[in-house]
C-alpha atoms as a PDB file:
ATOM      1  CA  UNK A   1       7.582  20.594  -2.732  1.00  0.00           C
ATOM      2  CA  UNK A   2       9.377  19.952  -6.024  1.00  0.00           C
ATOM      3  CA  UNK A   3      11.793  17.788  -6.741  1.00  0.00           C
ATOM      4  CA  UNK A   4      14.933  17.890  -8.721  1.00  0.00           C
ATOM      5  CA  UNK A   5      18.339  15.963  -9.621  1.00  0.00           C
ATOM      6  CA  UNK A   6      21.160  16.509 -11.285  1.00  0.00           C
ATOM      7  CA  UNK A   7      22.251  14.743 -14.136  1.00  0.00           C
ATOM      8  CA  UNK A   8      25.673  13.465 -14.619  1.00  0.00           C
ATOM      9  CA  UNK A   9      27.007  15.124 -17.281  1.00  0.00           C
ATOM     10  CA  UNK A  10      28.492  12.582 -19.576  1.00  0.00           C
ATOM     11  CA  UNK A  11      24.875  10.396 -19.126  1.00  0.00           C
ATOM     12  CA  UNK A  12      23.157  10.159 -22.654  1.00  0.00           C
ATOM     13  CA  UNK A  13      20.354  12.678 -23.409  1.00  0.00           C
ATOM     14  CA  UNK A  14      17.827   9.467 -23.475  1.00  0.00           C
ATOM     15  CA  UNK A  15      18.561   8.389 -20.205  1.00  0.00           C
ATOM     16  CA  UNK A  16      18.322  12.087 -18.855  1.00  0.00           C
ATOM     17  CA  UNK A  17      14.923  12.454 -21.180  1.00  0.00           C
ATOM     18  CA  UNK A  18      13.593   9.585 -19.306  1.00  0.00           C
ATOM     19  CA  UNK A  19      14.660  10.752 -16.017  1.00  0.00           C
ATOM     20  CA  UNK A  20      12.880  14.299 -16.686  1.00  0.00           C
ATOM     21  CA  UNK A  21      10.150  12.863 -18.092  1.00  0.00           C
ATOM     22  CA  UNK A  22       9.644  10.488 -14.615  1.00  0.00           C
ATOM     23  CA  UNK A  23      10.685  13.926 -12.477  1.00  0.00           C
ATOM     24  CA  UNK A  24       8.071  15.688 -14.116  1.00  0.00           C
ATOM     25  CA  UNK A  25       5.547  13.134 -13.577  1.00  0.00           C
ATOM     26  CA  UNK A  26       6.188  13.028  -9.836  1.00  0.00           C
ATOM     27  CA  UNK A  27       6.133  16.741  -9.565  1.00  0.00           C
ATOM     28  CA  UNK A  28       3.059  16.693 -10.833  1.00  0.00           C
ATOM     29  CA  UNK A  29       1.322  13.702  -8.410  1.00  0.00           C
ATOM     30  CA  UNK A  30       2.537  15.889  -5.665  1.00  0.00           C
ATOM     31  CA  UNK A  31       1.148  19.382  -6.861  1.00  0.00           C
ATOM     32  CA  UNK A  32      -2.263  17.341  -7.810  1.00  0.00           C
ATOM     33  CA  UNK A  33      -2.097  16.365  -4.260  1.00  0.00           C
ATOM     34  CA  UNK A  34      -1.349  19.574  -2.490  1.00  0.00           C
ATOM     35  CA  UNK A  35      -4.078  20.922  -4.341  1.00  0.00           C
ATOM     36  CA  UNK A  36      -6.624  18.488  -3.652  1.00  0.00           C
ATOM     37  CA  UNK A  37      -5.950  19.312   0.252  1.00  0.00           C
ATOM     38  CA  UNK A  38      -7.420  22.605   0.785  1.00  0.00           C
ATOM     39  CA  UNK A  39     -10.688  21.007   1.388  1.00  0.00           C
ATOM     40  CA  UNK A  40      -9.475  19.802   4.302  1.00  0.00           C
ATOM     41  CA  UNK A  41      -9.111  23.676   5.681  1.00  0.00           C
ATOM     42  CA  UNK A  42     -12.167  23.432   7.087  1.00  0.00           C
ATOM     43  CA  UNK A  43     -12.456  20.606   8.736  1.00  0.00           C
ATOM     44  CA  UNK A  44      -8.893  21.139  10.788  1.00  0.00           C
ATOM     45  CA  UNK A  45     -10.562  24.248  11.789  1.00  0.00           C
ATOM     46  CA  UNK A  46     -13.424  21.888  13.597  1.00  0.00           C
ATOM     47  CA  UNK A  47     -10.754  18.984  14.016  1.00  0.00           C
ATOM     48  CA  UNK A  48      -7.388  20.213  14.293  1.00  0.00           C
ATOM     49  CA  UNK A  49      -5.546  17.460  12.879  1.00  0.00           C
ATOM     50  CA  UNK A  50      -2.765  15.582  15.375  1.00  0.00           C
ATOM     51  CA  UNK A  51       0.180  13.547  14.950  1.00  0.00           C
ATOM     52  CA  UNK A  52      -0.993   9.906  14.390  1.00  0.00           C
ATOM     53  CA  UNK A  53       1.790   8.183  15.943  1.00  0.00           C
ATOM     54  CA  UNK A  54       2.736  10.704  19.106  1.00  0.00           C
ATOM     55  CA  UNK A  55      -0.689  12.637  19.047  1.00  0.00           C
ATOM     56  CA  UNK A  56       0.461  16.154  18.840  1.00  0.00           C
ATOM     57  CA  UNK A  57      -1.091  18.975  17.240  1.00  0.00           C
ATOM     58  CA  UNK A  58       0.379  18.707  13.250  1.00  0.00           C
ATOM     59  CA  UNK A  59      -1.723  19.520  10.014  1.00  0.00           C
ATOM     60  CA  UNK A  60       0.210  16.589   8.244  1.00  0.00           C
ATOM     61  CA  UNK A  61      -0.886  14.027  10.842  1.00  0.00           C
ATOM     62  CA  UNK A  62       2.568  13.129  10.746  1.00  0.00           C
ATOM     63  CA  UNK A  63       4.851  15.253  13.159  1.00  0.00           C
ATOM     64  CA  UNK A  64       8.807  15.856  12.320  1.00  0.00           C
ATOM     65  CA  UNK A  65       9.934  13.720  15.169  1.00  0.00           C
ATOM     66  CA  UNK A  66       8.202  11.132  14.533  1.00  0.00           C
ATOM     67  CA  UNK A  67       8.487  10.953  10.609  1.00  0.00           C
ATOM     68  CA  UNK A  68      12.528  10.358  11.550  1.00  0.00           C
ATOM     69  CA  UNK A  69      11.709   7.639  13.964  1.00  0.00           C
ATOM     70  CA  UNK A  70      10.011   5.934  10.930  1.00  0.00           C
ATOM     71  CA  UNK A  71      13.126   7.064   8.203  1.00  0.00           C
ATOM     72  CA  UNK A  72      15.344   4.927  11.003  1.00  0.00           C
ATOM     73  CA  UNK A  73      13.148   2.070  10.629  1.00  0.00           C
ATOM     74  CA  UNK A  74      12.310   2.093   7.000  1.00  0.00           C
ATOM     75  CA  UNK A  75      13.677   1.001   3.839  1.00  0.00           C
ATOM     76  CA  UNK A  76      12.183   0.386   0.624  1.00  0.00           C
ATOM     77  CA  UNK A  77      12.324  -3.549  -0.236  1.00  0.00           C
ATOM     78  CA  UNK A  78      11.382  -5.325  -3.626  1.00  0.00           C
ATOM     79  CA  UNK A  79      10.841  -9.244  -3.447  1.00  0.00           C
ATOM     80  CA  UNK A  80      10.611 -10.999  -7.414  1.00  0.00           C
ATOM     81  CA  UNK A  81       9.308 -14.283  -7.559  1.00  0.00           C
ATOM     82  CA  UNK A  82       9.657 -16.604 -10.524  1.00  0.00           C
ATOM     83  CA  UNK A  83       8.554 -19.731 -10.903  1.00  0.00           C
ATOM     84  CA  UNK A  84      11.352 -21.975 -10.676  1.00  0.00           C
ATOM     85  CA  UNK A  85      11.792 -26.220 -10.271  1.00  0.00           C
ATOM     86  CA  UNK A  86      11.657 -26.965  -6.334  1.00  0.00           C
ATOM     87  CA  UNK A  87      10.157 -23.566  -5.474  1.00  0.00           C
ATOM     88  CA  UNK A  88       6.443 -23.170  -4.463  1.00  0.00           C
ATOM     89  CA  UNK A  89       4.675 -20.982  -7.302  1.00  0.00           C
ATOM     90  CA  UNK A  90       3.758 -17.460  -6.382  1.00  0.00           C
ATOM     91  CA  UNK A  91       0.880 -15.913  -7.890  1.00  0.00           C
ATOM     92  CA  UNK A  92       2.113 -12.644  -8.427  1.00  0.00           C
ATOM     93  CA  UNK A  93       5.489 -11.165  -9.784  1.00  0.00           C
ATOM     94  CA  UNK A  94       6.151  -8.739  -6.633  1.00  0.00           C
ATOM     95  CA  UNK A  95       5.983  -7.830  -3.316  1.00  0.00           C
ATOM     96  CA  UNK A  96       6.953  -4.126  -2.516  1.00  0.00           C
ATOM     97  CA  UNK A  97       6.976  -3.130   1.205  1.00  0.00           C
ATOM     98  CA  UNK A  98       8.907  -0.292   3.393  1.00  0.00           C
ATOM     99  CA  UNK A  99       9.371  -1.560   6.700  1.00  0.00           C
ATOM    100  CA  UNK A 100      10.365  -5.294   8.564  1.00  0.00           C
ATOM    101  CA  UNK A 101       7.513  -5.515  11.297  1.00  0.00           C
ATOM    102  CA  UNK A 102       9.373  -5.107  14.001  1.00  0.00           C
ATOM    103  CA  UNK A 103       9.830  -1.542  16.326  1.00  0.00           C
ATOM    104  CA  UNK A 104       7.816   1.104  16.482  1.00  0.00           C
ATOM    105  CA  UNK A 105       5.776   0.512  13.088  1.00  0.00           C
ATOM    106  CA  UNK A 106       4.926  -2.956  14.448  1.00  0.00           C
ATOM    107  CA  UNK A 107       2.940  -1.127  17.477  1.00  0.00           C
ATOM    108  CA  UNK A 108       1.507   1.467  14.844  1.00  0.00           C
ATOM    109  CA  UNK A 109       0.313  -1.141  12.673  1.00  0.00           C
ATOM    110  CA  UNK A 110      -1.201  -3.468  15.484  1.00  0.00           C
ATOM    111  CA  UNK A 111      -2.854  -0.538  17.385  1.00  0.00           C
ATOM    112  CA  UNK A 112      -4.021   1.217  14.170  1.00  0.00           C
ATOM    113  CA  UNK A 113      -5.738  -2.989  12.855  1.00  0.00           C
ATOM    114  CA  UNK A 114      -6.451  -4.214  16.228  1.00  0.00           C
ATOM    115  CA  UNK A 115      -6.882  -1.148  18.774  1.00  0.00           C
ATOM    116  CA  UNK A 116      -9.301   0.838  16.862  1.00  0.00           C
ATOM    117  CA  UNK A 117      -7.053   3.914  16.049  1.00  0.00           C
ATOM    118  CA  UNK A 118      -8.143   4.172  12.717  1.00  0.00           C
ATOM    119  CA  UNK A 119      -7.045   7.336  12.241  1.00  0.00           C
ATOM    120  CA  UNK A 120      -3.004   6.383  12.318  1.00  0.00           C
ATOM    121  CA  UNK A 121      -3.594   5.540   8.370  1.00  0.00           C
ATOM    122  CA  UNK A 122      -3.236   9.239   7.460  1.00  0.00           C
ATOM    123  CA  UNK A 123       0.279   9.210   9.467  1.00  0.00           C
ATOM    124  CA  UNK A 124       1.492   5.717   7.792  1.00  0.00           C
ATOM    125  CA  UNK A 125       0.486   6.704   4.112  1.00  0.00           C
ATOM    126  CA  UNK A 126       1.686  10.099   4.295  1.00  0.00           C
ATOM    127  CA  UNK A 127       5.020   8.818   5.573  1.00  0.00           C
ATOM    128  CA  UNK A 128       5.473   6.069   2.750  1.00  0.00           C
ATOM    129  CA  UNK A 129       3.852   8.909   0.265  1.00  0.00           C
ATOM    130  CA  UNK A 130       6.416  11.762   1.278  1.00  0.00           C
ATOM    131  CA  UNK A 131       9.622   9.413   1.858  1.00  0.00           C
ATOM    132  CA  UNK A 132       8.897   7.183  -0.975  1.00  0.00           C
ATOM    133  CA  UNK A 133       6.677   7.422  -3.656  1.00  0.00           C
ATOM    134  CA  UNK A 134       6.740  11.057  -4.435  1.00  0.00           C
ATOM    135  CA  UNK A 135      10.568  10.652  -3.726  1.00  0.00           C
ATOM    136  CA  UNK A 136      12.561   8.340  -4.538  1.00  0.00           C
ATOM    137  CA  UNK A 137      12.283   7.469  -8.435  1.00  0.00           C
ATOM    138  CA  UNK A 138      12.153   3.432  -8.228  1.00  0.00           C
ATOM    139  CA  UNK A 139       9.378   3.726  -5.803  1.00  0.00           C
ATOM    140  CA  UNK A 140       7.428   5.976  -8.169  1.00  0.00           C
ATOM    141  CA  UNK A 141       7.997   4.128 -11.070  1.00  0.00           C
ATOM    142  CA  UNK A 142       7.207   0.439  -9.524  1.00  0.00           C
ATOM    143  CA  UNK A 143       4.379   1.948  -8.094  1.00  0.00           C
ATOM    144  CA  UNK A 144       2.841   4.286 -11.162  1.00  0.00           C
ATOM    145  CA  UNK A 145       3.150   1.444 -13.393  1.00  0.00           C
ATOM    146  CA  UNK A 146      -0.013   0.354 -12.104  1.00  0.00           C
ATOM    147  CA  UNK A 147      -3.338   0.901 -13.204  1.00  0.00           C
ATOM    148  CA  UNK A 148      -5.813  -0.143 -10.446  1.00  0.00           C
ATOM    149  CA  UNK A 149      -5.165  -1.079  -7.061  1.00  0.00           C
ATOM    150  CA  UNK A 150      -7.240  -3.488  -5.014  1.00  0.00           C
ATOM    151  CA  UNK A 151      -7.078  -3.785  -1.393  1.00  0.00           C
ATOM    152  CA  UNK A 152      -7.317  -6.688   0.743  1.00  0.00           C
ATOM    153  CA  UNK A 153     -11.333  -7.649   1.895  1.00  0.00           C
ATOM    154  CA  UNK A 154     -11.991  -8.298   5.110  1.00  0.00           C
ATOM    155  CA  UNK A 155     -15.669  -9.960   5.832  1.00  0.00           C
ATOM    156  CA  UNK A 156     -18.768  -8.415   6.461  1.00  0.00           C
ATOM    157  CA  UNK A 157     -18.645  -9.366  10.387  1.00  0.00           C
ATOM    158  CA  UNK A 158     -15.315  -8.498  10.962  1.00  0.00           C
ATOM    159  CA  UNK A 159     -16.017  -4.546   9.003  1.00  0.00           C
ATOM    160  CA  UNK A 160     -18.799  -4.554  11.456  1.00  0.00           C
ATOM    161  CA  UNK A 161     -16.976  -5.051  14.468  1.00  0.00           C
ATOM    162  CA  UNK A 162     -13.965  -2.825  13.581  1.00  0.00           C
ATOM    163  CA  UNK A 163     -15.628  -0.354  11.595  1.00  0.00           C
ATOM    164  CA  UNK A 164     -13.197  -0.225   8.698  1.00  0.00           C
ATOM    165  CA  UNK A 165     -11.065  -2.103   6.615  1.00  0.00           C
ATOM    166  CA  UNK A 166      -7.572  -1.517   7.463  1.00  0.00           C
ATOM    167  CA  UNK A 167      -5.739  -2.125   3.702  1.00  0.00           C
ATOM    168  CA  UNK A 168      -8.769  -0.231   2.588  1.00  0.00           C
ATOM    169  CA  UNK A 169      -7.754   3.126   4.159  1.00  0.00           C
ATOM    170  CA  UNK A 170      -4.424   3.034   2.780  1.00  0.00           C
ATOM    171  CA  UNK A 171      -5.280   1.971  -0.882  1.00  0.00           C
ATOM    172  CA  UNK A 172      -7.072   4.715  -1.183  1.00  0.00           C
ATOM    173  CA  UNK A 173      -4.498   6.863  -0.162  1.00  0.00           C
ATOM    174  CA  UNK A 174      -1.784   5.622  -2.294  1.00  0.00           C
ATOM    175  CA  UNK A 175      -4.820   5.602  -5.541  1.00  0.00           C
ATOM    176  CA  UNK A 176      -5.589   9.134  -5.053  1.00  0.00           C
ATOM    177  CA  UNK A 177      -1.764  10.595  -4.663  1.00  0.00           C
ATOM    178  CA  UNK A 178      -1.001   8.599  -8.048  1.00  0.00           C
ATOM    179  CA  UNK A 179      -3.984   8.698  -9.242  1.00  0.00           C
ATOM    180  CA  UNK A 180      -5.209   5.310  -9.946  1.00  0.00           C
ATOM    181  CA  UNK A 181      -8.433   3.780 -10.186  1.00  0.00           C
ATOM    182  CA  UNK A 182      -9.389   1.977  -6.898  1.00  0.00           C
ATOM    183  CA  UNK A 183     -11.249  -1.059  -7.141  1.00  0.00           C
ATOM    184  CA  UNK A 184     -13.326  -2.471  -3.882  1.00  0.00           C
ATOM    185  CA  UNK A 185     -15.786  -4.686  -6.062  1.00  0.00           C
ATOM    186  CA  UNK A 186     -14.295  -7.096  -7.748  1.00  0.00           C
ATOM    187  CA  UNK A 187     -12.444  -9.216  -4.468  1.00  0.00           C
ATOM    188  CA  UNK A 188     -14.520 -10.185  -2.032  1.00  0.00           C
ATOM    189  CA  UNK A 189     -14.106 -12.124   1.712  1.00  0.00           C
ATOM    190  CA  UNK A 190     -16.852 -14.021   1.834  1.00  0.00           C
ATOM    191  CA  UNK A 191     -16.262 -16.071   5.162  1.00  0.00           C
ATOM    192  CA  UNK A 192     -15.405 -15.109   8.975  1.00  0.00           C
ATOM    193  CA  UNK A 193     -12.568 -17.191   9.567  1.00  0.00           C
ATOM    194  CA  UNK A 194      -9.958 -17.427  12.496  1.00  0.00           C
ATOM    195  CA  UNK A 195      -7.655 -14.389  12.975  1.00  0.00           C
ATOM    196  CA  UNK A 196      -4.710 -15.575  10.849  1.00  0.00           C
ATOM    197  CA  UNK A 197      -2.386 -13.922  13.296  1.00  0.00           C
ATOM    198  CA  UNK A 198      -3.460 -16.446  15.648  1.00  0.00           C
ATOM    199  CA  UNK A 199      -1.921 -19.542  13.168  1.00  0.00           C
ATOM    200  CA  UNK A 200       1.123 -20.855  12.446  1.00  0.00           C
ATOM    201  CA  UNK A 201       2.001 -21.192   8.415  1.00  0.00           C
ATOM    202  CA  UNK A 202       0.369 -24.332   7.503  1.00  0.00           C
ATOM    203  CA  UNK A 203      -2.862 -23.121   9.702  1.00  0.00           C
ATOM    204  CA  UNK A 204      -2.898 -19.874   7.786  1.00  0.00           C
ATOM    205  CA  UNK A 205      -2.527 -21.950   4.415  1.00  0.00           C
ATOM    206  CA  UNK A 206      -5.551 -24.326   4.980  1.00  0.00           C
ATOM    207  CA  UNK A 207      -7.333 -21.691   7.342  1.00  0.00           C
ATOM    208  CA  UNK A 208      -7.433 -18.849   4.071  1.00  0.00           C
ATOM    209  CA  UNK A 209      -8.493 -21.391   1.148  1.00  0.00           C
ATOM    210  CA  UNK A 210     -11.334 -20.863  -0.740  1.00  0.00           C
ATOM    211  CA  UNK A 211     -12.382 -17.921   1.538  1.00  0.00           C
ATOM    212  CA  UNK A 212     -12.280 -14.667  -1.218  1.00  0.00           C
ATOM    213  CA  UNK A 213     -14.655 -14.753  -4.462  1.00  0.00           C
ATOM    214  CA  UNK A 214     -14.284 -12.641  -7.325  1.00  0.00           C
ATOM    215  CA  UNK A 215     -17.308 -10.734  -9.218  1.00  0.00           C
ATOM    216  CA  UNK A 216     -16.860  -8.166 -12.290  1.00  0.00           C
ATOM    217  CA  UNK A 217     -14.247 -10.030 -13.781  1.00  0.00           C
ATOM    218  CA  UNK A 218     -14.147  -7.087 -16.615  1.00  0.00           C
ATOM    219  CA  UNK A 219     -13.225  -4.199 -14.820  1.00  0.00           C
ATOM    220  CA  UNK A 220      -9.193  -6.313 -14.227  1.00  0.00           C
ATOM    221  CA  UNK A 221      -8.916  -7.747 -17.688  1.00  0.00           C
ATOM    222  CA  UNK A 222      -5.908  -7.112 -19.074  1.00  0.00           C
ATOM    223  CA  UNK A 223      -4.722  -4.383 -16.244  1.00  0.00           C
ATOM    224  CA  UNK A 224      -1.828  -4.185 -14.209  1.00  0.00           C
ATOM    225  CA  UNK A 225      -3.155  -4.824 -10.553  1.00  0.00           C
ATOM    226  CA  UNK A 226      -1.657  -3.629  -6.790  1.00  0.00           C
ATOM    227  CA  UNK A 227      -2.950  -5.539  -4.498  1.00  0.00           C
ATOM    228  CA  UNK A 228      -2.099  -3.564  -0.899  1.00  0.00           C
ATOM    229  CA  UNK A 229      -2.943  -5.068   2.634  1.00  0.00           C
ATOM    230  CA  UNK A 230      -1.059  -3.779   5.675  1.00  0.00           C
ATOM    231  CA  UNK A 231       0.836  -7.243   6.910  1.00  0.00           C
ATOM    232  CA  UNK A 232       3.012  -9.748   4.740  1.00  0.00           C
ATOM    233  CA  UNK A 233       3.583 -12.874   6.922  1.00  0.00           C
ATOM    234  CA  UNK A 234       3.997 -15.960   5.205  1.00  0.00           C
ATOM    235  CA  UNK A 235       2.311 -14.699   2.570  1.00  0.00           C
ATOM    236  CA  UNK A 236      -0.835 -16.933   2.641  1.00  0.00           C
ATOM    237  CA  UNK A 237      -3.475 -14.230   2.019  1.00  0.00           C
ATOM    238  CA  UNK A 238      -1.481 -12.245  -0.728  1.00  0.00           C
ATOM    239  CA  UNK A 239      -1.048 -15.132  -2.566  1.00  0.00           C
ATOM    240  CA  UNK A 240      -4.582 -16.624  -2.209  1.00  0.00           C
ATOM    241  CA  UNK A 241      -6.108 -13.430  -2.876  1.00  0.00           C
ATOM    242  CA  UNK A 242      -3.552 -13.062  -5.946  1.00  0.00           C
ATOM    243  CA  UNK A 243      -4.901 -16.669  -7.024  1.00  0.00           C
ATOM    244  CA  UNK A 244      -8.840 -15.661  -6.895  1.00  0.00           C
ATOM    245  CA  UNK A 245      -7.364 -12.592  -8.918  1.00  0.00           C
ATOM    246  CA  UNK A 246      -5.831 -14.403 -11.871  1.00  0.00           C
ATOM    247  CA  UNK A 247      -9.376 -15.724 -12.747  1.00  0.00           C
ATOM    248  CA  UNK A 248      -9.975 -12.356 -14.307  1.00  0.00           C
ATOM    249  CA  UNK A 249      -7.248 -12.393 -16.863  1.00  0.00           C
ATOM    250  CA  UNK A 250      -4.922  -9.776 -15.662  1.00  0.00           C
ATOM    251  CA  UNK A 251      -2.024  -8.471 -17.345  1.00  0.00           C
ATOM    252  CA  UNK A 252       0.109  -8.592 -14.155  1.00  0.00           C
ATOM    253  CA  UNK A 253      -0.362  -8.434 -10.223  1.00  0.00           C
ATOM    254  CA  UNK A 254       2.044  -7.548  -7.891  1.00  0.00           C
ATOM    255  CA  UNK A 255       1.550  -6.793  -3.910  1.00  0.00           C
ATOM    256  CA  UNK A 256       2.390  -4.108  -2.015  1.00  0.00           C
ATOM    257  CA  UNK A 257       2.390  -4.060   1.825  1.00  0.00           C
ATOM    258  CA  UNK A 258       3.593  -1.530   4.637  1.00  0.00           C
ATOM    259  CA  UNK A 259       5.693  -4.111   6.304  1.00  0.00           C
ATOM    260  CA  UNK A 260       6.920  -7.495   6.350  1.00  0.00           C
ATOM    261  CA  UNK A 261       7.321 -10.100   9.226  1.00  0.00           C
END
């Protein structure tokens, strides 16, 4: 897959430089990435790969049908926050997400966190991947600007009872397709607590302080930070985590999320 535009003719040749110059960078992410899938030959010989959201046979785990169930659903959404007299301080600049939780991505996203269908995170990054990021130019460039991407702990107890961590399985997605560094030492969770779906906003607030640490405080000095979890509620977690993150001097942080409620 390769992607082009056209240029409107009277644009200035900067403007259409730049645009190349981003076109050609995305081209590029996506030939990396078709590439680096012919590994997986073998496997979907043993495991024929399936649909994640209907469960039919499909080698890109994402089936045509379904992929424009999600396009209905989905739209790419950028929230800035500033800090501003009378408005509660946000500690990071952004929060990028693709869907409102609601429809059929709600019931992918609570079966695929709750229901132990791990495998749906192929189907959800490849959507957000093939509709957005590797296609439409804003995404790309929000995104690619970048240069490590954390995702969201979860406790030791709770990765033993589920078996993975959720915002895990799709950082590394997104890191590999744009190929940034993923880093999984640096935020940690280091207490159980109560499901915060189970709270109402102030609950989440007090039930989330003080629960994430930070180690190797080097490796985020002076970077440009994602920090990707699958659910933006009130935004209690993003922001504490984003708080715990600051310690380490960062140049910026921003969040990015599949959906928000």
């Amino acid at each position: 897959m390769v992607i082009t535009v056209e240029i409107i003719k009277n644009e200035n040749m900067q403007n259409r430089k730049t645009i190349e110059k981003i076109l050609e960078q995305m081209n590029d992410k996506i030939r990396k990435l078709e590439n680096a899938q012919w590994w997986e030959i073998f496997q979907k010989l043993i495991f024929p790969p399936v649909c994640g959201i209907c469960g039919k046979l499909n080698n890109n785990y994402l089936c045509n049908k379904c992929n424009f169930e999600l396009q209905k659903e989905a739209q790419l959404k950028i929230d800035t926050y500033v800090t501003e007299i009378g408005f509660q301080r946000k500690h990071f600049d952004e929060h990028i997400y693709f869907f409102r939780y609601q429809g059929l991505i709600r019931q992918q996203i609570i079966n695929y966190k709750f229901n132990n269908e791990a495998y749906k995170y192929k189907a959800i990054s490849n959507f957000i991947l093939k509709n957005f990021i590797l296609k439409d130019i804003m995404a790309f460039q929000l995104l690619n600007d970048y240069e490590v991407i954390v995702p969201v702990p979860i406790s030791k107890k709770r990765f033993k009872e589920r078996g993975y961590n959720q915002a895990e399985l799709i950082a590394k997605q997104i890191s590999k397709a744009l190929e940034k560094r993923i880093v999984t030492n640096c935020l940690y969770k280091s207490k159980n607590i109560v499901a915060q779906s189970t709270l109402n906003k102030q609950e989440r607030e007090e039930n989330i302080k003080n629960v994430y640490t930070i180690k190797n405080q080097n490796i985020l000095l002076n970077k440009k930070v994602l920090l990707v979890d699958d659910i933006y509620t009130t935004g209690s977690t993003a922001n504490e985590c984003c708080k715990i993150l600051l310690k380490a001097k960062p140049n910026k942080i921003g969040v990015m999320t599949l959906a928000k409620d």
